[in-house]
Protein backbone atom coordinates (compact mmCIF):
# COMPACT_ATOMS: atom_id res chain seq x y z
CA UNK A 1 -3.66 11.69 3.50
CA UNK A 2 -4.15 9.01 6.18
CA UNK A 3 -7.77 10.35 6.53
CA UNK A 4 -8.68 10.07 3.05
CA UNK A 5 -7.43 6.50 2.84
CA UNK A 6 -9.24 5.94 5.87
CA UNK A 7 -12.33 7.14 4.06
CA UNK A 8 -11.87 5.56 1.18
CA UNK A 9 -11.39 2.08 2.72
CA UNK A 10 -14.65 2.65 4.76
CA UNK A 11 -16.63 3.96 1.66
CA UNK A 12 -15.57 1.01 0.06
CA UNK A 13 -16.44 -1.52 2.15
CA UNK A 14 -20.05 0.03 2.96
CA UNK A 15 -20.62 0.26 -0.49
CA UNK A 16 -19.70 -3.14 -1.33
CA UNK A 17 -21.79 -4.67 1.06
CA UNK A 18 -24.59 -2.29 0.19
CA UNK A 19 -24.61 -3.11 -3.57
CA UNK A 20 -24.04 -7.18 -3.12
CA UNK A 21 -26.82 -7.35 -0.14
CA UNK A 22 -29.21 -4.14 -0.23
CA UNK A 23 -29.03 -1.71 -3.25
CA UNK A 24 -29.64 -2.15 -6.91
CA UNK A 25 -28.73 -5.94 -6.31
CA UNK A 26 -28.22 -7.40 -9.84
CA UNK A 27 -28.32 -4.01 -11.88
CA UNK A 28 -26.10 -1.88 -13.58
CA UNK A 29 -27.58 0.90 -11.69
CA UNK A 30 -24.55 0.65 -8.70
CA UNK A 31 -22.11 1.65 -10.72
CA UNK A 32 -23.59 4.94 -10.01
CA UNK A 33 -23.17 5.88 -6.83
CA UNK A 34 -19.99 3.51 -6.58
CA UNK A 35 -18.39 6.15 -9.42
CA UNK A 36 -19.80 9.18 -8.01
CA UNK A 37 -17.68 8.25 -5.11
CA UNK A 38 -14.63 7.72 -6.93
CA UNK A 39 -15.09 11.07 -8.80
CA UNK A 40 -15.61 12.73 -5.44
CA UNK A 41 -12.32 11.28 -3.81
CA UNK A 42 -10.46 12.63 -6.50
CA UNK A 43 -12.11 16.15 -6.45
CA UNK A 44 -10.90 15.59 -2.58
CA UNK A 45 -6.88 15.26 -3.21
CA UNK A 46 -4.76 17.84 -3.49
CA UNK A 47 -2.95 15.83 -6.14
CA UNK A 48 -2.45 13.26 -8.90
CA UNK A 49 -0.32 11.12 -6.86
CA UNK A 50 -2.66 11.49 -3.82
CA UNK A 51 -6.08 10.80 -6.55
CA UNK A 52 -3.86 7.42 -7.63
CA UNK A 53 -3.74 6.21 -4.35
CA UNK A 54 -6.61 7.18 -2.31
CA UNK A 55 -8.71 5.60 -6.38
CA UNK A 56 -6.42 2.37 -5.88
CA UNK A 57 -7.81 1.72 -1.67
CA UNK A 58 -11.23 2.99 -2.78
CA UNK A 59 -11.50 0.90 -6.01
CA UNK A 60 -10.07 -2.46 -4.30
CA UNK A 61 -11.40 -2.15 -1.29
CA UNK A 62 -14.79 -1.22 -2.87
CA UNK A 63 -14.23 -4.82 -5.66
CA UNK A 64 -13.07 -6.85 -3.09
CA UNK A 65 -15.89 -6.43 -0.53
CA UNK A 66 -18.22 -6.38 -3.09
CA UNK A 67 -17.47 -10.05 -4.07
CA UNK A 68 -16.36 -11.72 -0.75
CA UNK A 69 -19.95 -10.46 0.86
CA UNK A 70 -21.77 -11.69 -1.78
CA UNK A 71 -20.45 -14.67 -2.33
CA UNK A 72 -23.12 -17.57 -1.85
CA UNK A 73 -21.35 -20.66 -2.99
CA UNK A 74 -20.58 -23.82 -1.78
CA UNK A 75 -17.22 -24.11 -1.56
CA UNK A 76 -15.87 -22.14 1.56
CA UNK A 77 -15.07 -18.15 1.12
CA UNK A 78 -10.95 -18.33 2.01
CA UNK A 79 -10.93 -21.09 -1.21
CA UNK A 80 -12.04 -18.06 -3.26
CA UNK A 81 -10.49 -14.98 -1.86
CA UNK A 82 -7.21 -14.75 -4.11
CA UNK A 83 -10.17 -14.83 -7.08
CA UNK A 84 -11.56 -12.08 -5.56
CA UNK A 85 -8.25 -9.95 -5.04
CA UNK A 86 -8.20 -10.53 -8.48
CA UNK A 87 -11.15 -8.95 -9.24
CA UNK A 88 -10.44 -6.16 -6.93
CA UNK A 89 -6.71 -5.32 -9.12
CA UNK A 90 -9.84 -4.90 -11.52
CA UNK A 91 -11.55 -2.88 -9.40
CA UNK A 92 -8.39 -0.70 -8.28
CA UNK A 93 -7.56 -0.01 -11.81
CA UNK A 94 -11.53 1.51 -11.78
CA UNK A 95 -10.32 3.41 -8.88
CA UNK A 96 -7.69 4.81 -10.54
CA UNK A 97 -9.49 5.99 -13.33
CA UNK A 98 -12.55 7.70 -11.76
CA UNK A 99 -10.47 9.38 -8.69
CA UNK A 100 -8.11 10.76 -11.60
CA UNK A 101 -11.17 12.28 -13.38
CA UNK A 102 -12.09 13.68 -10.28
CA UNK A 103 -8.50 15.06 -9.97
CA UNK A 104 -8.60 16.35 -13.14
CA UNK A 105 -11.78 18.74 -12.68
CA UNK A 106 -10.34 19.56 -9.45
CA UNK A 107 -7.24 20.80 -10.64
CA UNK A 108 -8.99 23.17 -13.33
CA UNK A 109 -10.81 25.46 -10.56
């Protein structure tokens, strides 16, 4: 399981940079690949219990990076990062969902 929380962590930090620097900047259209991913992890666990928690790294990890990359404002970044741990609870909870989805189709073949 170590790997896939490895993965997910790394998946969710190039993504999150990807979609607040490079890709589909200001458009709905990130949520794409950012829930194909999540539906993927979960097809990848062998579990529900694994899905939860390899959804909640991917999902936060994912929400968190997201925010703290592109953030442009004035005040300094650390001043806003328990805002955006916040937002990546949100994000987790996203994580959850989609990797459990995943799970769910998995567990039917």
């Amino acid at each position: 399981m170590t790997k896939k929380l490895i993965a997910a962590a790394v998946v969710g930090i190039i993504f999150g940079i990807l979609g607040s620097r490079y890709l589909f900047v200001g458009s709905f259209l990130s949520l794409i690949p950012w829930g194909i991913a999540g539906l993927l992890f979960g097809l990848w666990c062998q579990n529900y219990r694994e899905s939860v928690i390899t959804g909640v790294v991917y999902g936060f990890v994912l929400a968190f990076t997201f925010m703290a990359s592109g953030y442009g404002g004035a005040d300094p970044v650390l001043s806003k990062l328990p805002f955006f741990a916040l937002l990546g609870l949100v994000g987790a909870v996203c994580g959850i969902g989609l990797a459990l989805a995943g799970a769910f189709v998995h567990s039917k073949h």
